[in-house]
Protein backbone atom coordinates (compact mmCIF):
# COMPACT_ATOMS: atom_id res chain seq x y z
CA UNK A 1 -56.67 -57.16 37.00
CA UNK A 2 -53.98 -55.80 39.31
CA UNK A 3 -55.17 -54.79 43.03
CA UNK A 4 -53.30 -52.75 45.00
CA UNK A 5 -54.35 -51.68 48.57
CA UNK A 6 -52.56 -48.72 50.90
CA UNK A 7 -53.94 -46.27 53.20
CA UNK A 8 -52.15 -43.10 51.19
CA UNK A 9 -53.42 -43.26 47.52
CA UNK A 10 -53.61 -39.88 46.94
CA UNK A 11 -57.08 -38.59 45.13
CA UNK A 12 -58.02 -35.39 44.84
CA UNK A 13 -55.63 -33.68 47.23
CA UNK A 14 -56.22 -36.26 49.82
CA UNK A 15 -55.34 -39.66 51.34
CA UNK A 16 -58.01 -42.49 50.22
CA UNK A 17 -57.49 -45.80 52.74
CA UNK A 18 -58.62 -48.42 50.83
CA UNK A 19 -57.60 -50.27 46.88
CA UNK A 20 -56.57 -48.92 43.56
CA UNK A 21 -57.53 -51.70 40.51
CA UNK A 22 -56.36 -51.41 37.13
CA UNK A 23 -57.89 -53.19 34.21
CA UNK A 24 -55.16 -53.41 31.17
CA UNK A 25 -53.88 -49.87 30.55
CA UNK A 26 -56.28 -47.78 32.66
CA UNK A 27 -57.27 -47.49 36.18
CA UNK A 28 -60.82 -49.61 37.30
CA UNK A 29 -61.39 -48.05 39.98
CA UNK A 30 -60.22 -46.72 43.69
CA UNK A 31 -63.18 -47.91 46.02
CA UNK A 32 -62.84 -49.38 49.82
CA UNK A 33 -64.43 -52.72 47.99
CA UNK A 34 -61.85 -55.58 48.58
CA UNK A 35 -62.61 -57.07 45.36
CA UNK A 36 -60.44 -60.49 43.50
CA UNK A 37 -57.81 -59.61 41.03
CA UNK A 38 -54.99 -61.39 39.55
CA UNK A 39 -52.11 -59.63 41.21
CA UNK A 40 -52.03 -58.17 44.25
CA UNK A 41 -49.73 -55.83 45.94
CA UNK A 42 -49.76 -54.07 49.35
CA UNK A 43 -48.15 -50.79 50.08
CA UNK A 44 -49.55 -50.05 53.22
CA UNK A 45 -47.74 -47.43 55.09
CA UNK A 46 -46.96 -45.78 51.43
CA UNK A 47 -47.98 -42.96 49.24
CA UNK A 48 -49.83 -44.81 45.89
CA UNK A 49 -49.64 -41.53 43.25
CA UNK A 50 -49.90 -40.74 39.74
CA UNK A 51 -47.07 -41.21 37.82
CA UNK A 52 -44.98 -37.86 37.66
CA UNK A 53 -45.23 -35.67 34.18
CA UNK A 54 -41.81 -34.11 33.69
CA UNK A 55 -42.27 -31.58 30.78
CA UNK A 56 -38.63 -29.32 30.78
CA UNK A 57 -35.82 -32.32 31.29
CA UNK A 58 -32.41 -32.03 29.05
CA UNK A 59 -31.31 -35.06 30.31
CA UNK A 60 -30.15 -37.11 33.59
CA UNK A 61 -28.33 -40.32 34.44
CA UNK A 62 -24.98 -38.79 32.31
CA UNK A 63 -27.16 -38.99 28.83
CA UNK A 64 -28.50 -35.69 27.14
CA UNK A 65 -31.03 -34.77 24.37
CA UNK A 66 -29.36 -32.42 22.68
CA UNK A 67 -25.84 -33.07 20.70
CA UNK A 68 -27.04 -36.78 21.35
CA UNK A 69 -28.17 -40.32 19.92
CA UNK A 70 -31.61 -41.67 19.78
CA UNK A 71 -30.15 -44.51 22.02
CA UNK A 72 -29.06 -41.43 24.66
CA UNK A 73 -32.78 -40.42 24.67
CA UNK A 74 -33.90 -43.53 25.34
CA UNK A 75 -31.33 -44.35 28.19
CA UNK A 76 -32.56 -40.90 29.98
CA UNK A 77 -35.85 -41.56 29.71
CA UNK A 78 -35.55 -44.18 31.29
CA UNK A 79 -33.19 -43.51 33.91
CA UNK A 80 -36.02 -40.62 34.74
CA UNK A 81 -38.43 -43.52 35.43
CA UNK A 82 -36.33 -44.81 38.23
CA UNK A 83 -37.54 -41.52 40.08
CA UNK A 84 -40.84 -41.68 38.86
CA UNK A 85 -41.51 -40.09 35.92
CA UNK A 86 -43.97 -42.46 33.74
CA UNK A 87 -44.59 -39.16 30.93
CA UNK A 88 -41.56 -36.87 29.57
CA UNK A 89 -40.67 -34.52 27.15
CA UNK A 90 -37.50 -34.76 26.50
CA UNK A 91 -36.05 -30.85 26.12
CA UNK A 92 -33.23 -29.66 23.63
CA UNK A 93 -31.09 -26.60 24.22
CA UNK A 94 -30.12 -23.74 21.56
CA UNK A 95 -27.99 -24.94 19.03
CA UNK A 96 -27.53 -24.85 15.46
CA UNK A 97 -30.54 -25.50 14.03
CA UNK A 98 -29.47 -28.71 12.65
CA UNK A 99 -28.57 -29.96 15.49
CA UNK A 100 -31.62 -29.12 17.23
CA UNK A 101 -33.89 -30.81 14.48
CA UNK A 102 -31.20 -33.82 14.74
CA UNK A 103 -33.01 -33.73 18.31
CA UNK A 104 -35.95 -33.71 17.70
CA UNK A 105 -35.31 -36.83 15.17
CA UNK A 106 -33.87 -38.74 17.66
CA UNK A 107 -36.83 -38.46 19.81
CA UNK A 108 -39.32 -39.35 17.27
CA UNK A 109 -36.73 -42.57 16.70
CA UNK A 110 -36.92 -43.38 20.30
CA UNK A 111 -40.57 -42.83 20.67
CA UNK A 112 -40.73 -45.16 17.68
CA UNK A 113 -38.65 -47.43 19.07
CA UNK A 114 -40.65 -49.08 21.94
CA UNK A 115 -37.70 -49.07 24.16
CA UNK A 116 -38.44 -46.08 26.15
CA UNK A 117 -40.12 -46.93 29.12
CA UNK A 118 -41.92 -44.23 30.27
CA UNK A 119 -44.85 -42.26 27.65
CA UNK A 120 -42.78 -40.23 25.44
CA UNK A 121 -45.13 -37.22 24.97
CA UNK A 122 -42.93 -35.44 22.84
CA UNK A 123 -39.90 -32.90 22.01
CA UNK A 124 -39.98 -29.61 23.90
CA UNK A 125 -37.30 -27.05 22.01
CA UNK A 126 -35.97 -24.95 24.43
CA UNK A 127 -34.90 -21.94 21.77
CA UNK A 128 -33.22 -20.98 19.55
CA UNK A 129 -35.66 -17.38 19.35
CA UNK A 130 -34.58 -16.19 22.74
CA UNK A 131 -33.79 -12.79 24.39
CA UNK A 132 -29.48 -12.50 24.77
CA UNK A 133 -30.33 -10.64 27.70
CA UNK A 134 -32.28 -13.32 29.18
CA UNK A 135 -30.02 -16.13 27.45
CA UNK A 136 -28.94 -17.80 30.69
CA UNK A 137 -26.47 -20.71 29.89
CA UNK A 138 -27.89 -20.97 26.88
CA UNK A 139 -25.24 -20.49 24.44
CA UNK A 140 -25.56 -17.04 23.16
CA UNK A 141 -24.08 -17.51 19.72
CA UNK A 142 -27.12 -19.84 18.86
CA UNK A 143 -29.74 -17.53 19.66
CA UNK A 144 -31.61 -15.93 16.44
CA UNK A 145 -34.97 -14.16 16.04
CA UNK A 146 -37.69 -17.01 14.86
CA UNK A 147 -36.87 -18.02 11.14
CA UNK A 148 -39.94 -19.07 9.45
CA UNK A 149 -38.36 -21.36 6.84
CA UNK A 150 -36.67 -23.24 9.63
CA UNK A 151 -39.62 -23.54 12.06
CA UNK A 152 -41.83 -24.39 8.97
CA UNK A 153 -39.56 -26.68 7.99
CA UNK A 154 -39.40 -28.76 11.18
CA UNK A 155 -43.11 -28.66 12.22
CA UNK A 156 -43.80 -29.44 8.43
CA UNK A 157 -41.80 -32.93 8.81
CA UNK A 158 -42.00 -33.67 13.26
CA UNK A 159 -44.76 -31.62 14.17
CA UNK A 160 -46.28 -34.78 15.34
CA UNK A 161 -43.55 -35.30 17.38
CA UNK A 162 -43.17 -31.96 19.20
CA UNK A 163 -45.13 -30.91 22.01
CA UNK A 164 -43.81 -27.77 23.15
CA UNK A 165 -41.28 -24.91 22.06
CA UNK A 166 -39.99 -22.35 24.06
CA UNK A 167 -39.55 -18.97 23.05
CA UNK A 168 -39.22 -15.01 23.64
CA UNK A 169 -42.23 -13.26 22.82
CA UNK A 170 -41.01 -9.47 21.96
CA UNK A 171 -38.97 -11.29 19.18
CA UNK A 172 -42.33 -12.49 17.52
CA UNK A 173 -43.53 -9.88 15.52
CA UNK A 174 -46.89 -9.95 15.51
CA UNK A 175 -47.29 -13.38 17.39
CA UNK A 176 -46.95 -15.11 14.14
CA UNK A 177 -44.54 -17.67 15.37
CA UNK A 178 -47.03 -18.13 18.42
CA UNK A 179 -49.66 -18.49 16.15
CA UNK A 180 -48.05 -21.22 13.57
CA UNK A 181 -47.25 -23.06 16.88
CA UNK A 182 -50.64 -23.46 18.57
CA UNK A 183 -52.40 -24.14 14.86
CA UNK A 184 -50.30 -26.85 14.80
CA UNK A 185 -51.00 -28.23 18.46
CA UNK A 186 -47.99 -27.54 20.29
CA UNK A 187 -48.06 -25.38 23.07
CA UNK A 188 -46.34 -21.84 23.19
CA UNK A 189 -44.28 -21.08 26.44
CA UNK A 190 -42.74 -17.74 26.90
CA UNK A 191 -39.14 -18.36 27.97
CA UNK A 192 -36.09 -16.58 27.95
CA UNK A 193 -37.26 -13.35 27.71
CA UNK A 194 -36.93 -9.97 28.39
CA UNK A 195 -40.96 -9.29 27.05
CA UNK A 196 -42.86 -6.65 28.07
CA UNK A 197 -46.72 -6.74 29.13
CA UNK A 198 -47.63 -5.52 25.88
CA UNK A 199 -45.91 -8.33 24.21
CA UNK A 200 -47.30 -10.67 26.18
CA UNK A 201 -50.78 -10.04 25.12
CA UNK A 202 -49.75 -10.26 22.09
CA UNK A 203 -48.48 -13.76 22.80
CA UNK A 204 -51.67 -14.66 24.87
CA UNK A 205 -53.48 -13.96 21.43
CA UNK A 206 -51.87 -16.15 20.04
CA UNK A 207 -52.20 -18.90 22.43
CA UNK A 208 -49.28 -18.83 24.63
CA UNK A 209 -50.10 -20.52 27.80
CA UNK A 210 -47.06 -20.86 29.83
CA UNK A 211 -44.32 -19.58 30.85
CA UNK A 212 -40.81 -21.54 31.13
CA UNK A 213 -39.08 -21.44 34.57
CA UNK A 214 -40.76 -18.67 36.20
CA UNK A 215 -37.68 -16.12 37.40
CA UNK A 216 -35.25 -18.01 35.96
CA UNK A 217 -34.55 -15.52 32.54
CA UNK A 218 -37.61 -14.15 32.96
CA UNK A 219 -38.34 -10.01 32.77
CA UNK A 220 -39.69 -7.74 36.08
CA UNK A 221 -41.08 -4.56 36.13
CA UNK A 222 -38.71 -2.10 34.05
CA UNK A 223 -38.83 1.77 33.81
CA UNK A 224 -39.19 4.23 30.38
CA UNK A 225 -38.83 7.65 31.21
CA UNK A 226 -39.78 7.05 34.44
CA UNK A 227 -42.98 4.85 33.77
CA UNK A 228 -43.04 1.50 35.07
CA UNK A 229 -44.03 -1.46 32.41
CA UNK A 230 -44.79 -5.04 33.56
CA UNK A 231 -42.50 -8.20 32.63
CA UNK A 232 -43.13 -11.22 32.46
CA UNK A 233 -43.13 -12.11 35.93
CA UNK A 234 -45.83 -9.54 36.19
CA UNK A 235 -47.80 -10.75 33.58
CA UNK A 236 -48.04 -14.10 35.12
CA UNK A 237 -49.60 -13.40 38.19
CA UNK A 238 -51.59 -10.76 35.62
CA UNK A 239 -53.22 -12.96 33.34
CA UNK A 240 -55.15 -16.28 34.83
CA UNK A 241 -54.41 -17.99 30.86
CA UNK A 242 -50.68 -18.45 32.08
CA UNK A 243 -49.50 -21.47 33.64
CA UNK A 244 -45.91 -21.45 35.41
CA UNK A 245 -43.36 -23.99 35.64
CA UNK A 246 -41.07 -23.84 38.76
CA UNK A 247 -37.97 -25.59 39.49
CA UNK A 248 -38.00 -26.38 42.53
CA UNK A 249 -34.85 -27.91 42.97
CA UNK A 250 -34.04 -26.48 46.32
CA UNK A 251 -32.02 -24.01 44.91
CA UNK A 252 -33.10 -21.74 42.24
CA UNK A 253 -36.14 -20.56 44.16
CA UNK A 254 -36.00 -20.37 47.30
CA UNK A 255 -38.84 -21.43 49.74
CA UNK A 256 -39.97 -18.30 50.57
CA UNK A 257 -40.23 -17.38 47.37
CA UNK A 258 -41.86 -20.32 46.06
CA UNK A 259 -44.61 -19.82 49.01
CA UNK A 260 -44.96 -16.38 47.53
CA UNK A 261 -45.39 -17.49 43.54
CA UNK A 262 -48.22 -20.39 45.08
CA UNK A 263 -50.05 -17.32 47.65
CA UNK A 264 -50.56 -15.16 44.31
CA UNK A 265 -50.58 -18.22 41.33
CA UNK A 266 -52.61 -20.68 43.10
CA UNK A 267 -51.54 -24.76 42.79
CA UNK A 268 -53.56 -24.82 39.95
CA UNK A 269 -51.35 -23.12 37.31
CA UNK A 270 -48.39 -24.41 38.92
CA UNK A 271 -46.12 -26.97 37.18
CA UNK A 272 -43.17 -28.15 38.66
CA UNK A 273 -39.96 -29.09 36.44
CA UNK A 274 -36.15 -30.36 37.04
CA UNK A 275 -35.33 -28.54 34.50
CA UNK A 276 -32.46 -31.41 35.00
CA UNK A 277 -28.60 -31.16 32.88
CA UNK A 278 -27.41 -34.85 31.74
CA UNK A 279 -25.22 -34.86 35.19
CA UNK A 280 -28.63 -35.59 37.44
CA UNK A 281 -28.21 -38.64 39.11
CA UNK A 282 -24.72 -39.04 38.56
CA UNK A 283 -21.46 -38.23 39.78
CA UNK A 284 -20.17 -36.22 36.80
CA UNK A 285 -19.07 -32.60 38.95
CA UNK A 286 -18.25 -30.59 35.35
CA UNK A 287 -19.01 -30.43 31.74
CA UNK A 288 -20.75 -28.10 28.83
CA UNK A 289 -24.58 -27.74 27.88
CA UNK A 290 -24.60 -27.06 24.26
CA UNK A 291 -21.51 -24.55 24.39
CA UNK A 292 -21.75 -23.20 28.35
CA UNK A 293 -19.42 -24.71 30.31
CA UNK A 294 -20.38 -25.46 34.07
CA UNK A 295 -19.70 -27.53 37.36
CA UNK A 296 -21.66 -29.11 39.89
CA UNK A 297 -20.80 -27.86 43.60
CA UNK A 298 -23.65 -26.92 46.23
CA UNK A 299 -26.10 -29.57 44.56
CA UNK A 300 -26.31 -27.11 41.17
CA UNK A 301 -25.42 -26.72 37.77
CA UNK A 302 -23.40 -23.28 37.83
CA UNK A 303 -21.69 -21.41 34.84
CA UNK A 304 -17.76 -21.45 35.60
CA UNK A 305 -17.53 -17.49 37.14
CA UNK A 306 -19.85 -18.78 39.40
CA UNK A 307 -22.12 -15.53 38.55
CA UNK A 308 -25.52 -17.94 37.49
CA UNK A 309 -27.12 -21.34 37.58
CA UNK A 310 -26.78 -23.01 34.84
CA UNK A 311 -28.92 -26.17 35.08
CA UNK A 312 -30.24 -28.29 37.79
CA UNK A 313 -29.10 -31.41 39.45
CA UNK A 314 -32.44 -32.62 40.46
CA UNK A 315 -34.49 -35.54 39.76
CA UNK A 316 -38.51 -35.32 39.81
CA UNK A 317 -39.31 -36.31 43.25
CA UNK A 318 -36.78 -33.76 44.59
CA UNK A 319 -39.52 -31.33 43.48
CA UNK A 320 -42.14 -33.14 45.84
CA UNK A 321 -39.61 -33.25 49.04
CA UNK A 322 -38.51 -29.73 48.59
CA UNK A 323 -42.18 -28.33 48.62
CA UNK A 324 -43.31 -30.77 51.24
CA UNK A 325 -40.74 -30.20 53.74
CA UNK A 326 -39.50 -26.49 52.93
CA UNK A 327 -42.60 -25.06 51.94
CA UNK A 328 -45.09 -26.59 54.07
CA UNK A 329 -47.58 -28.12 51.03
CA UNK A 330 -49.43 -31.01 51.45
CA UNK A 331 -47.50 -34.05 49.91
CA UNK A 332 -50.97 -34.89 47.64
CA UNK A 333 -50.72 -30.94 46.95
CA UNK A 334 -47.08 -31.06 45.88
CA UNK A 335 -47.88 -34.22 43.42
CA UNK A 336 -50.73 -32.48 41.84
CA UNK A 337 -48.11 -29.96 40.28
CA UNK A 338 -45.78 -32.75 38.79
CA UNK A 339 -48.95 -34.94 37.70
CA UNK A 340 -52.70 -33.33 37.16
CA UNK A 341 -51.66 -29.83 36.17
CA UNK A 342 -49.04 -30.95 33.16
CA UNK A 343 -51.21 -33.55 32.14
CA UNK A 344 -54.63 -30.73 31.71
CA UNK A 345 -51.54 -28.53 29.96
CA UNK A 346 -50.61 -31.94 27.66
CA UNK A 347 -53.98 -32.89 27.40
CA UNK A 348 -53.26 -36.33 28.51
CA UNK A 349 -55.41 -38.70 29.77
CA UNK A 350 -53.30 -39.24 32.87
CA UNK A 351 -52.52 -37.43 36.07
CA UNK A 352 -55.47 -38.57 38.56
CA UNK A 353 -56.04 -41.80 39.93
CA UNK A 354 -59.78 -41.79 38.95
CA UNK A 355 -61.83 -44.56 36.93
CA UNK A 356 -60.93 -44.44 32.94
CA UNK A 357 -57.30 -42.53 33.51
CA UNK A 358 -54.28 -44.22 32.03
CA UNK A 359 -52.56 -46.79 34.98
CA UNK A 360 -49.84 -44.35 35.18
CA UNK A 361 -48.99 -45.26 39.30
CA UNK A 362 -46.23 -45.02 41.38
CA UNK A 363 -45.53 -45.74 44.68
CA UNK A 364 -42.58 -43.81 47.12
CA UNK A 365 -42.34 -43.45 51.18
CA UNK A 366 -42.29 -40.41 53.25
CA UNK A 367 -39.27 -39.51 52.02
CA UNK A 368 -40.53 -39.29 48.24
CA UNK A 369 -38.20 -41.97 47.33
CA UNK A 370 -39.68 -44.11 44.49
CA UNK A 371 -40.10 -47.84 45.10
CA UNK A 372 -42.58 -48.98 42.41
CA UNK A 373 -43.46 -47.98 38.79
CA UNK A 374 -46.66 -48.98 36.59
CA UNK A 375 -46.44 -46.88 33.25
CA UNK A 376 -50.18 -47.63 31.33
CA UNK A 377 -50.40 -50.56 34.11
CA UNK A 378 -47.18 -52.83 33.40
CA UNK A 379 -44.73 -52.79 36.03
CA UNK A 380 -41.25 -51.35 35.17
């Protein structure tokens, strides 16, 4: 039994005073009771949290997922933990298809592998069957409409192993990809896109429940013949079955903005993301994501003409001090977005501190930096 006691474990959107106990892999219980345990450890004066969920990561630490080695995988992961993240999903980029099952091989190795330190959930594809309007730094000459013998294919053989795919919607004829997708457990987020309101009720259907980096590539109100049509952005504040994933980096929404998304959204359906290039948490200041080349200058990933971001920098408690001390939310507030509303998404057992959750616990000071890790209640 493992007993730790601080006056800021954050339940429920608040600050408990009193002890968190884990039993094995899950939590016991948080009670004021001052009760005997085996290990004890006081963080008084320190925020005791949920582990942080990152669900859209390509890499950090100098180590990507994509054009990569099971061995890379592992190493990010795990450099991600240093920062708090005790859950990830490890995210590859368009690129030949090949290469992007290759990917998602090497993250079924690494899960295998028992090396990875924090819960690999699974892979989340990031493409290929994206809008070239909407195609961001992803590299345009990998984008394709969905092919069914590919996607078949790789579900077929590391379904098991994939937990989310990102795609455009008006390129899914009929929602079938969507469809295939959520039959087979893995959740449909509308990314990259230039869709339209009518073709993403087509995608809601289907089951598509989120969409990928909420104005980053995503589609506004457009005009036909002078009739306005909704986009995506539209559609998300629209339709309560979406759930949004910001980056909130610092820098590709601004606060303002992001106060706006939360006024209209709610917390609820809000899922924050790093959306993070290998180069997070290092010193490398240029390189290429899977054919884009980019540099690092203002604290951002940015293509070369300087015209888009191209990536972020950030690691997953950047997320919790930008909307704590630019957007005025509640710290507990802020942490519900990077723990309990990706793990309800996931369906994890995880996210809460509450009696029966997996001992997924960390522990950071005012400042959101990260001090202590439990990942299912062994310290890492």
């Amino acid at each position: 039994m493992i007993k730790i006691k601080s006056d800021k474990i954050i339940v429920n959107e608040d600050l408990f005073d009193g002890f968190l106990y884990i039993d094995g892999d899950k939590i016991s219980k948080v009670t004021k009771e001052d009760l005997s345990a085996d290990e004890f450890f006081d963080f008084t004066g320190y925020y005791v949290s949920p582990g942080f969920i990152e669900t859209h990561s390509h890499g950090t630490g100098g180590y990507a997922y994509t054009y990569a080695t099971a061995d890379d995988v592992i190493n990010a992961c795990n450099f991600h933990a240093k920062f708090g993240v005790t859950s990830i999903c490890p995210t590859s980029s368009a690129a030949p298809f090949p290469v992007m099952k290759e990917a998602v091989e090497n993250v079924s190795i690494a899960k295998k592998s028992g090396k990875v330190k924090p819960n690999l959930i699974g892979a989340h594809l990031e493409g290929p069957y994206f809008s070239r309007k909407q195609a961001g730094a992803q590299c345009p000459t990998h984008i394709t409409p969905p092919v069914k013998k590919d996607y078949e294919s790789l579900i077929s053989e590391y379904g098991d192993c994939i937990s989310r795919w990102s795609y455009a919607p008006e390129l899914d004829v009929g929602g079938e990809f969507c469809k295939y997708l959520t039959s087979h457990n893995i959740i449909a987020s509308a990314g990259h896109t230039d869709a339209t309101y009518e073709d993403m009720k087509v995608a809601i259907e289907n089951g598509c429940n989120l969409v990928t980096h909420l104005y980053s590539c995503t589609s506004t109100v457009t005009r036909d013949k002078g009739f306005r049509i909704l986009g995506v952005i539209e559609s998300a504040f629209l339709r309560d079955e979406l759930s949004v994933e910001l980056i909130c980096d610092g820098k590709h929404l601004p606060p303002d903005l992001i106060k706006m998304i939360l006024k209209i959204k709610g917390t609820d359906k809000v899922i924050l993301t790093t959306d993070s290039s290998y180069v997070a948490g290092s010193n490398i200041k240029e390189g290429n994501l899977t054919g884009t080349p980019f540099i690092v200058e203002d604290g951002v990933c940015k293509l070369l003409d300087r015209s888009a971001f191209a990536a972020s920098c950030a690691t997953a408690n950047v997320l919790v001090r930008t909307l704590s001390r630019d957007c005025g939310v509640s710290i507990p507030t802020a942490v519900k977005m990077l723990t309990k509303n990706p793990a309800k998404l996931l369906s994890l057992n995880k996210g809460v501190l509450e009696s029966g959750k997996d001992a997924d616990v960390i522990v950071f000071d005012n400042d959101i930096n990260v001090s202590k890790v439990f990942v299912l209640g062994k310290a890492i």
